[in-house]
PDB file of N, CA and C in Angstrom:
ATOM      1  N   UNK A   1    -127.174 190.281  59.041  1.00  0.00           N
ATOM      2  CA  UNK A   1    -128.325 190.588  59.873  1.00  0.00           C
ATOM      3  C   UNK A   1    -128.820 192.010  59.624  1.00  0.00           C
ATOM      4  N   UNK A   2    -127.955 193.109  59.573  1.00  0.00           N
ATOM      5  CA  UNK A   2    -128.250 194.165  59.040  1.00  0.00           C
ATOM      6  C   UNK A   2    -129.734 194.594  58.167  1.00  0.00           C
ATOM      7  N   UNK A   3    -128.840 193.735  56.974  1.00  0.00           N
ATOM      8  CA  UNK A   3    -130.062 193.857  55.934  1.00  0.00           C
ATOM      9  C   UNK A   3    -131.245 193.063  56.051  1.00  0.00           C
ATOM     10  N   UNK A   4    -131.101 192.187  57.037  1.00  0.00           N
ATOM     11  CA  UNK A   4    -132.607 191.337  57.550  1.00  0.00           C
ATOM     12  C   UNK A   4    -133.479 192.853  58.673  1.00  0.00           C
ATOM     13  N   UNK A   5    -132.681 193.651  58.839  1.00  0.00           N
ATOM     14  CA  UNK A   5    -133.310 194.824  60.052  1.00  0.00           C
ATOM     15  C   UNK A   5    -134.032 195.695  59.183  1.00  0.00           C
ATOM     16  N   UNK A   6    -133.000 195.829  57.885  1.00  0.00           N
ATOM     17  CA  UNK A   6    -133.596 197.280  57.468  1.00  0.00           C
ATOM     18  C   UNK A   6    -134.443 196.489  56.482  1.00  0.00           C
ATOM     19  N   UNK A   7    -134.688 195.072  56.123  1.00  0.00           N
ATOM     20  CA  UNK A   7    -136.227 194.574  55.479  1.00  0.00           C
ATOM     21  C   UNK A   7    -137.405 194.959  56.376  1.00  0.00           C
ATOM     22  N   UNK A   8    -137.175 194.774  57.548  1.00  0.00           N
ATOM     23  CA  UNK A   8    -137.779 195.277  58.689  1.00  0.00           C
ATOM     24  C   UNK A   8    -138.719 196.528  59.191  1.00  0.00           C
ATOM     25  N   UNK A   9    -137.280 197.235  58.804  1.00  0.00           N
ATOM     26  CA  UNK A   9    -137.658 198.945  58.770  1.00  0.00           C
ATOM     27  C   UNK A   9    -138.793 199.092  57.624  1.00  0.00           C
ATOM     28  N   UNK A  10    -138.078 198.620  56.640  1.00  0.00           N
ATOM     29  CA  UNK A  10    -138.932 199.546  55.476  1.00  0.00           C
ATOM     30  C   UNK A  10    -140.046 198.827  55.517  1.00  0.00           C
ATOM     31  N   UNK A  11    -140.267 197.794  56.062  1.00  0.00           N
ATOM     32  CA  UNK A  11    -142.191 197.285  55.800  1.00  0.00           C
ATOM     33  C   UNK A  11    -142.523 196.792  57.132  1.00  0.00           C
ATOM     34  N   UNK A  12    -142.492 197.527  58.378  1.00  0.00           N
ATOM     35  CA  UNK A  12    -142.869 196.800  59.247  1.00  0.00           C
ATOM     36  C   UNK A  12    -144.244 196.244  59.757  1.00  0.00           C
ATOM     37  N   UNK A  13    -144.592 195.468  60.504  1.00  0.00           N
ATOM     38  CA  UNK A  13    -146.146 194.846  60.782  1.00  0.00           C
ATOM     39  C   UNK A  13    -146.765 195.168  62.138  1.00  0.00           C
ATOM     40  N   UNK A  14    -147.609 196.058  62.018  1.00  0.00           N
ATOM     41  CA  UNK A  14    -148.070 196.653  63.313  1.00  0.00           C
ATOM     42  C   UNK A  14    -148.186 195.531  64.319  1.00  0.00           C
ATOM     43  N   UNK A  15    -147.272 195.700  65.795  1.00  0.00           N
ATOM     44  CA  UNK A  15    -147.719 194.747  66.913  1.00  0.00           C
ATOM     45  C   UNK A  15    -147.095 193.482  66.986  1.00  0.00           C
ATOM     46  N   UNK A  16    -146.403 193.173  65.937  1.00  0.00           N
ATOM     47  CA  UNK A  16    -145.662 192.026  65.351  1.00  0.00           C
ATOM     48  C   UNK A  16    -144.556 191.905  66.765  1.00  0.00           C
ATOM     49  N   UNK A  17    -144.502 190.440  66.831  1.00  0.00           N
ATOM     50  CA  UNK A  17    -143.053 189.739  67.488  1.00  0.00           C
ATOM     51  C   UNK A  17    -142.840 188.674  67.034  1.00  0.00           C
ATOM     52  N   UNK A  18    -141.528 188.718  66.525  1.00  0.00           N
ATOM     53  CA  UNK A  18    -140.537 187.720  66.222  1.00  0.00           C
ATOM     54  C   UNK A  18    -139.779 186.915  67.092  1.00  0.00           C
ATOM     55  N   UNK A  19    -139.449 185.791  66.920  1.00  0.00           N
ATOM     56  CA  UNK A  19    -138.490 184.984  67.650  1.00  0.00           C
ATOM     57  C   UNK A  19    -137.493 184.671  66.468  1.00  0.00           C
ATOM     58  N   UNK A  20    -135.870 185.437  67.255  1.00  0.00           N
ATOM     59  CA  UNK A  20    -135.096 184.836  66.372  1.00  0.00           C
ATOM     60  C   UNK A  20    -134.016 184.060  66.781  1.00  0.00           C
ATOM     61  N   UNK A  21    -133.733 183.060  66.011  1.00  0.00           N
ATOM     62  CA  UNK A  21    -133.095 182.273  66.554  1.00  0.00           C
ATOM     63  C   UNK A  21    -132.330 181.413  65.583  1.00  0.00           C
ATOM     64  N   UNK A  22    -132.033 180.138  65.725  1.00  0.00           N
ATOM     65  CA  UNK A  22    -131.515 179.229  64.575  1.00  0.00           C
ATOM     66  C   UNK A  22    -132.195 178.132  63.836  1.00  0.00           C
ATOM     67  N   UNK A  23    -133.489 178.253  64.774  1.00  0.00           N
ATOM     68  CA  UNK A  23    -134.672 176.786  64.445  1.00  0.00           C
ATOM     69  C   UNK A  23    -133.578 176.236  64.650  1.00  0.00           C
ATOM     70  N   UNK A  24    -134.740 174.731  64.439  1.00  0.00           N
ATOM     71  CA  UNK A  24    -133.757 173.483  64.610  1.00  0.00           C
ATOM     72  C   UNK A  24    -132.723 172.946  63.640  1.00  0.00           C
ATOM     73  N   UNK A  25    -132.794 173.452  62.562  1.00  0.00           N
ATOM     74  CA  UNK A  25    -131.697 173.025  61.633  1.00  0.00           C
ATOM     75  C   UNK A  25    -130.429 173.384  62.085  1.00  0.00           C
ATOM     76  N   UNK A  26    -130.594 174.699  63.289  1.00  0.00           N
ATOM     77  CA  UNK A  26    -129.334 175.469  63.555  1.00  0.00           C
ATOM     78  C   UNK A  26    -129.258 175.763  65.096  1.00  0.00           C
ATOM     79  N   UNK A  27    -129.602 174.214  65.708  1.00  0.00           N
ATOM     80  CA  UNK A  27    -129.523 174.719  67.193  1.00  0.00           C
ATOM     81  C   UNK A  27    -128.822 174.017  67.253  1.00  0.00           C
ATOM     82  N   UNK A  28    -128.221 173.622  68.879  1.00  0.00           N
ATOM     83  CA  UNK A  28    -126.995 172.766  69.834  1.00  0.00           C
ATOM     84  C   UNK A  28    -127.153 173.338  71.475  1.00  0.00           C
ATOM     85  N   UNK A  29    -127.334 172.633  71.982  1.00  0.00           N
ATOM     86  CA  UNK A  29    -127.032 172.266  73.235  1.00  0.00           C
ATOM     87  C   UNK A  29    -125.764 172.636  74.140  1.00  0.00           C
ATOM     88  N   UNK A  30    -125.684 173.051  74.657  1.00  0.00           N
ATOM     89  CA  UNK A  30    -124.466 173.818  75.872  1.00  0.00           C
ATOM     90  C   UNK A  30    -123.415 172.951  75.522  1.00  0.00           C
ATOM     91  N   UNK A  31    -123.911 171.523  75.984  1.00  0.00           N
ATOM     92  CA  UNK A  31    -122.808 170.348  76.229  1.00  0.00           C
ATOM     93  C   UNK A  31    -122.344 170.329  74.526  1.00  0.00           C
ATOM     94  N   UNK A  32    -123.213 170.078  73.635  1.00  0.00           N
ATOM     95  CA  UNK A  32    -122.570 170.146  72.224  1.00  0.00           C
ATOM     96  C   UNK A  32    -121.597 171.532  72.032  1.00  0.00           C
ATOM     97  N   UNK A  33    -121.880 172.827  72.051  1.00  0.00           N
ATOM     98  CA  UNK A  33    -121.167 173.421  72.252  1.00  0.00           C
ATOM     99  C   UNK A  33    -119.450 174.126  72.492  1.00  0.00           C
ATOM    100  N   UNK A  34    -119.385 173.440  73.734  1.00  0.00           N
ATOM    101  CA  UNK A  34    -118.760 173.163  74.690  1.00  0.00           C
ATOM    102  C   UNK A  34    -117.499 171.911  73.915  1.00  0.00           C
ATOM    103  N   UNK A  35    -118.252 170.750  73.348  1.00  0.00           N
ATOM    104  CA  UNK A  35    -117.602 169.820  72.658  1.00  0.00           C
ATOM    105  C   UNK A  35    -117.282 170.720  71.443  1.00  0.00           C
ATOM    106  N   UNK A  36    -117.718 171.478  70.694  1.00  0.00           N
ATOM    107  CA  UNK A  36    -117.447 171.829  69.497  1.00  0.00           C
ATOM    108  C   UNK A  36    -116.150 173.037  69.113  1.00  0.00           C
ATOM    109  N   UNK A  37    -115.989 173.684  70.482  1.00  0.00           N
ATOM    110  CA  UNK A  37    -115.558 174.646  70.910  1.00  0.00           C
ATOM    111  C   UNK A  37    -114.466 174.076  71.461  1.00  0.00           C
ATOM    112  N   UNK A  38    -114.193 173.129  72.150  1.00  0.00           N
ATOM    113  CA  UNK A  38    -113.096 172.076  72.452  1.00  0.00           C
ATOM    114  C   UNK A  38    -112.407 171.900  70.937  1.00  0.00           C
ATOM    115  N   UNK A  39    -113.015 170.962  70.168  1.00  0.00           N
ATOM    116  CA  UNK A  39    -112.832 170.207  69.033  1.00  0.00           C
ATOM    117  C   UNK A  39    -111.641 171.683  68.007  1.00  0.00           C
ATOM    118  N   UNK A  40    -112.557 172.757  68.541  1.00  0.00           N
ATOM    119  CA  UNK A  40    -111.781 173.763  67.168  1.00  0.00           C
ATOM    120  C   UNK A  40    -110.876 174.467  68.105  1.00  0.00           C
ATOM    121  N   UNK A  41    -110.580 174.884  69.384  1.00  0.00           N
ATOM    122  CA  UNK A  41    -109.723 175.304  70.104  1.00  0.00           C
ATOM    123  C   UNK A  41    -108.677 174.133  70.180  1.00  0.00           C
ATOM    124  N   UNK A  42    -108.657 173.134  70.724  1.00  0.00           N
ATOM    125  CA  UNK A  42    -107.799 171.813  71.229  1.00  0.00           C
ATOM    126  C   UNK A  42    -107.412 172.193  72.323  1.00  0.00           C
ATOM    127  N   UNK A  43    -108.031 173.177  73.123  1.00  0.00           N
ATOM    128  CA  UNK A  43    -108.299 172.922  74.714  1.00  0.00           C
ATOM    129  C   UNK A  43    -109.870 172.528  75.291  1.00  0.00           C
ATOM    130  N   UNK A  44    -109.240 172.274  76.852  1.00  0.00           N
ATOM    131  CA  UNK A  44    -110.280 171.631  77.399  1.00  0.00           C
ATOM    132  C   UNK A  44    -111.054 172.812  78.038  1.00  0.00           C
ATOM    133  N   UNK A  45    -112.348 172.923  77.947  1.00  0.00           N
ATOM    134  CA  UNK A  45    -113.274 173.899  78.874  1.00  0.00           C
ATOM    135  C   UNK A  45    -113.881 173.311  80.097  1.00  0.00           C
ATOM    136  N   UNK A  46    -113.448 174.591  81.051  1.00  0.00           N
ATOM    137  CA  UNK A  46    -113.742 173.887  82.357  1.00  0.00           C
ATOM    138  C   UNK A  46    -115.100 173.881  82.442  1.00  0.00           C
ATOM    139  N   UNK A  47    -116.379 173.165  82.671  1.00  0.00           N
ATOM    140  CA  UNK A  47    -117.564 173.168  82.744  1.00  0.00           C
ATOM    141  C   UNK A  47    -117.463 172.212  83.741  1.00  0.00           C
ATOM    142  N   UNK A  48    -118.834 172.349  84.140  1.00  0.00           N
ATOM    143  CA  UNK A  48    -119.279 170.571  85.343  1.00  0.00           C
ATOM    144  C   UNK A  48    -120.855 170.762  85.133  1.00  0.00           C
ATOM    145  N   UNK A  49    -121.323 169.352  85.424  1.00  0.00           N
ATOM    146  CA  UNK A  49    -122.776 169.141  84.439  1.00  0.00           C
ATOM    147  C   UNK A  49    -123.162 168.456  85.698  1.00  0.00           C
ATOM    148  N   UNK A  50    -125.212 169.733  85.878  1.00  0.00           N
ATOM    149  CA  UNK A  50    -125.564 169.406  87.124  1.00  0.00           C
ATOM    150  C   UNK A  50    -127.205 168.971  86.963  1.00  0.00           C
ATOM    151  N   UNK A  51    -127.112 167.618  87.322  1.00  0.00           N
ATOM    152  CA  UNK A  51    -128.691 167.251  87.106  1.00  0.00           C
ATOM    153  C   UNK A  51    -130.035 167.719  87.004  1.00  0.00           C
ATOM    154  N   UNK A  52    -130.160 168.719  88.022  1.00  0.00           N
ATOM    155  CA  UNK A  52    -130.908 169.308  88.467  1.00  0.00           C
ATOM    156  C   UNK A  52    -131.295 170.275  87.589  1.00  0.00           C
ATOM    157  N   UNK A  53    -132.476 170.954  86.997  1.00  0.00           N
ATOM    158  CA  UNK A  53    -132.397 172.040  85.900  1.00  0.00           C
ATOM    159  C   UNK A  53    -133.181 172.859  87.233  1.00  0.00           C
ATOM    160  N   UNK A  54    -132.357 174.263  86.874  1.00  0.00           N
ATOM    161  CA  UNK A  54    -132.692 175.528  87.612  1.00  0.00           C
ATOM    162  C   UNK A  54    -133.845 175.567  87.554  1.00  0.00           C
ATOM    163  N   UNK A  55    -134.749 176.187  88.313  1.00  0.00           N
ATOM    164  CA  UNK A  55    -135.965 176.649  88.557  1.00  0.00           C
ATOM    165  C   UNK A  55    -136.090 177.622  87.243  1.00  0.00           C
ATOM    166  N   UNK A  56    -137.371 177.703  86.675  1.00  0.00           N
ATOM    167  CA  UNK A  56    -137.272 178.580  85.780  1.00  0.00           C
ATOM    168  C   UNK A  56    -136.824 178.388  84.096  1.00  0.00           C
ATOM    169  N   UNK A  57    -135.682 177.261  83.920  1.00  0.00           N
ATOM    170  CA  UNK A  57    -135.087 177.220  82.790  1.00  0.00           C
ATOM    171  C   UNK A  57    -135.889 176.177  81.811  1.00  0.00           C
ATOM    172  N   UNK A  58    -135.912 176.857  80.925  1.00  0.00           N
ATOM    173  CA  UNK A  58    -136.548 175.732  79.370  1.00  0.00           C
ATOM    174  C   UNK A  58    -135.328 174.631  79.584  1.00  0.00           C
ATOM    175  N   UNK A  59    -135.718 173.762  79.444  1.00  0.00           N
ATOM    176  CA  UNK A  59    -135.601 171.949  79.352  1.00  0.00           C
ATOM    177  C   UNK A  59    -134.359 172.020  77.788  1.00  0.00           C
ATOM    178  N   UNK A  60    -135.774 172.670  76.638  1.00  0.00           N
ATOM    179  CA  UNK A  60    -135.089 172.533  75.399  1.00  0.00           C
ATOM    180  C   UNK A  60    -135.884 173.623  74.673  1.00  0.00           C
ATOM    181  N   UNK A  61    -134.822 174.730  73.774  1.00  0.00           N
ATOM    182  CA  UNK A  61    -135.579 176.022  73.106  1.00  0.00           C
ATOM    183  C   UNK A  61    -135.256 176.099  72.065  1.00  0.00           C
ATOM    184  N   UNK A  62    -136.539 175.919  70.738  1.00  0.00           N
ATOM    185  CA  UNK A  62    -135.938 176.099  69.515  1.00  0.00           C
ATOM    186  C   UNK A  62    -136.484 177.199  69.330  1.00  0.00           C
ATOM    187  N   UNK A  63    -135.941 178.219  68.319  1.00  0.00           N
ATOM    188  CA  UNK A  63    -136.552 179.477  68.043  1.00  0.00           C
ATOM    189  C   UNK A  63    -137.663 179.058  66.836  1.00  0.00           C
ATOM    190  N   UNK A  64    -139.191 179.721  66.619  1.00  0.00           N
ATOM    191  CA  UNK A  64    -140.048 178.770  65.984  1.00  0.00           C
ATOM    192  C   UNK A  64    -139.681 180.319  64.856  1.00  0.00           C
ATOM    193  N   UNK A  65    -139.243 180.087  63.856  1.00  0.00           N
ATOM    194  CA  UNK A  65    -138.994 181.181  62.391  1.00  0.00           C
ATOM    195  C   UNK A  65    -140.474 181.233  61.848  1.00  0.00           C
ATOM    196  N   UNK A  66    -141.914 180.118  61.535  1.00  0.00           N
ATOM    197  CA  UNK A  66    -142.248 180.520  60.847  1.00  0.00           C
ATOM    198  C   UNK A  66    -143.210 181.639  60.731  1.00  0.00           C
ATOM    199  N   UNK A  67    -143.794 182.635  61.604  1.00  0.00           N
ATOM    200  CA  UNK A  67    -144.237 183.667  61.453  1.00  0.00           C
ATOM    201  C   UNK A  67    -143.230 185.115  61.254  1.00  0.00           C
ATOM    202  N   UNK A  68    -142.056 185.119  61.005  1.00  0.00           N
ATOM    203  CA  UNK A  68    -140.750 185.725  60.258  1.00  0.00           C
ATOM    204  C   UNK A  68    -141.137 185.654  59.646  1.00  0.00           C
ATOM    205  N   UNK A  69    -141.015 184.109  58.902  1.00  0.00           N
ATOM    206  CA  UNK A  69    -140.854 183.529  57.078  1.00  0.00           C
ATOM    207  C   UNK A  69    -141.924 184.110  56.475  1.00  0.00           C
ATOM    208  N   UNK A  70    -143.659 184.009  57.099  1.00  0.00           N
ATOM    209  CA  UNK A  70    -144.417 184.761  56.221  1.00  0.00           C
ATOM    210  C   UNK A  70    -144.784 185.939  56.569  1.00  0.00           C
ATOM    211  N   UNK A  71    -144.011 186.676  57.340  1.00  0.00           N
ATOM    212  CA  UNK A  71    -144.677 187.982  56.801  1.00  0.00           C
ATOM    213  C   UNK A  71    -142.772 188.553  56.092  1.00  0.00           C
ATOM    214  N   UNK A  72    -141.323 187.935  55.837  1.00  0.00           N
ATOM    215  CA  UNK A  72    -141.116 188.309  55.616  1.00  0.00           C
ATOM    216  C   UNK A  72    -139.941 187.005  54.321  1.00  0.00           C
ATOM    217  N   UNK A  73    -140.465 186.251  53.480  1.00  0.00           N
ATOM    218  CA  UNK A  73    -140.320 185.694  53.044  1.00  0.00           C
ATOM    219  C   UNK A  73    -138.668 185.337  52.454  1.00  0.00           C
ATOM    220  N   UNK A  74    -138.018 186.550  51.619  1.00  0.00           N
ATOM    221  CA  UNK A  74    -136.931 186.680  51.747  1.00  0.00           C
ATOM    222  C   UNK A  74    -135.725 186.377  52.780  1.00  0.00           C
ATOM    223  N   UNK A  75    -136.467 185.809  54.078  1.00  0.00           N
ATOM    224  CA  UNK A  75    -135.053 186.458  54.879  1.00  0.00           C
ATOM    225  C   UNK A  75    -134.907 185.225  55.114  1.00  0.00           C
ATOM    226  N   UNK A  76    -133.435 184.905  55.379  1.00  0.00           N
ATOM    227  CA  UNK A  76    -133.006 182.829  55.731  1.00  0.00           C
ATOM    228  C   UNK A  76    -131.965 183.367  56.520  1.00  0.00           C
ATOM    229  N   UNK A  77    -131.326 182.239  57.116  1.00  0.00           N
ATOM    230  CA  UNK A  77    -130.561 182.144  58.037  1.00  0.00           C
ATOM    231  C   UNK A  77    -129.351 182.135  57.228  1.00  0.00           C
ATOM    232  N   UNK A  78    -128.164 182.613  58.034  1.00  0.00           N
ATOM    233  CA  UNK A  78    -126.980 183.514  56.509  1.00  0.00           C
ATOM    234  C   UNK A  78    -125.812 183.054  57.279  1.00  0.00           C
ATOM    235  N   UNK A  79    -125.705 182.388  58.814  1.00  0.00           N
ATOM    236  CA  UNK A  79    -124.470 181.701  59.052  1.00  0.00           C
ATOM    237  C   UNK A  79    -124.770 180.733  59.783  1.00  0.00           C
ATOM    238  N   UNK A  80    -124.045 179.796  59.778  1.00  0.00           N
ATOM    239  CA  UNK A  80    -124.224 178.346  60.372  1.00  0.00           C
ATOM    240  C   UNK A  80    -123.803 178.195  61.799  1.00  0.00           C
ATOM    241  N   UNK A  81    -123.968 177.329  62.790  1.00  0.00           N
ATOM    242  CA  UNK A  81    -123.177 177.456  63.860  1.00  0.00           C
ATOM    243  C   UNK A  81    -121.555 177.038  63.635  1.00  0.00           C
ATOM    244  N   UNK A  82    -121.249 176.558  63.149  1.00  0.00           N
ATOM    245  CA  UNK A  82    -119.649 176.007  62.933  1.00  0.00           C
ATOM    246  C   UNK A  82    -119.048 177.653  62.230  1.00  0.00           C
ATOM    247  N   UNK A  83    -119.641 178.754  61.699  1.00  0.00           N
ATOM    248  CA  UNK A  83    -119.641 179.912  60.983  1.00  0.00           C
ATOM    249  C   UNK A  83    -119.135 180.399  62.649  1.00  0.00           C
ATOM    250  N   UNK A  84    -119.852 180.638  63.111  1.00  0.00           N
ATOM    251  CA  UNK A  84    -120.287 181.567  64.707  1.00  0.00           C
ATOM    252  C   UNK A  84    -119.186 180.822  65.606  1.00  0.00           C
ATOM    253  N   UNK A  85    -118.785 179.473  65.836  1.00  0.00           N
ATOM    254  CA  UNK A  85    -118.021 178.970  66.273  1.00  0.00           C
ATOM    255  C   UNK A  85    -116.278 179.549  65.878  1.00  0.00           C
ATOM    256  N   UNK A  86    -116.443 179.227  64.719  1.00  0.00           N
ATOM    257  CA  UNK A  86    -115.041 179.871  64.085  1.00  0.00           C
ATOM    258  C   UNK A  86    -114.851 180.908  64.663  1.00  0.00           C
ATOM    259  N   UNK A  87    -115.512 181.736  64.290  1.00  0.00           N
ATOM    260  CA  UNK A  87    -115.775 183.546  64.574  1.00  0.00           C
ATOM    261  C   UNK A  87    -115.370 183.594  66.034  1.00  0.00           C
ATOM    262  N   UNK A  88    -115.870 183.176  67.054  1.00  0.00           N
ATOM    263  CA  UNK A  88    -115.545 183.423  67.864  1.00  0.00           C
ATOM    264  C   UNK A  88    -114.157 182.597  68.962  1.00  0.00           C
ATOM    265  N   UNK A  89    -113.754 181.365  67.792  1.00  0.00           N
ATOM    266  CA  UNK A  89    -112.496 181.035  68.067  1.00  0.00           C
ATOM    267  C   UNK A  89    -111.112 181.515  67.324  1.00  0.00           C
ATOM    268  N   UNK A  90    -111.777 182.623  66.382  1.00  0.00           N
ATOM    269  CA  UNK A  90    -110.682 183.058  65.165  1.00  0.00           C
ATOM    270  C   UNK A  90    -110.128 182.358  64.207  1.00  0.00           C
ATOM    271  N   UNK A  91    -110.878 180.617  64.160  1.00  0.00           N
ATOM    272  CA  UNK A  91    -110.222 179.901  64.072  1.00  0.00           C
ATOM    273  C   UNK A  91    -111.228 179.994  62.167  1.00  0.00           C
TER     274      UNK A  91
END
């Protein structure tokens, strides 16, 4: 990510905002998550799943990359979620 910042630095675009995120090739859902994070730990996470969506909360959020991609063409997505999963199970 670093070197996606300092592409950044050195040519930036007046007024510009980005959304970054995983797009959809690289999103998941709490409950997927949660299962995936189970699956590579082999414990159970305590969660409980409540019908109701909070006041306020997106339904479903993909991060939209392509105004990144063209003003900064070079830059792709450099770890996967099962990458980020590991990482943060050590596993």
């Amino acid at each position: 990510m670093q070197d996606r910042l300092l592409e950044f630095y050195r040519a930036p675009r007046s007024a510009a905002v980005y959304n970054l995120g995983g797009s959809r090739a690289n999103s998941v859902s709490i409950l997927e998550a949660i299962a995936r994070l189970q699956d590579l730990t082999g414990m159970t996470l305590s969660a409980e799943y409540v019908e109701t969506s909070r006041l306020g909360d997106h339904i479903t959020y993909i991060s939209d990359l392509r105004r990144l991609w063209a003003d900064y063409p070079p830059w792709e997505i450099t770890r996967s979620l099962d990458d980020i999963f590991r990482e943060l199970t050590d596993r």
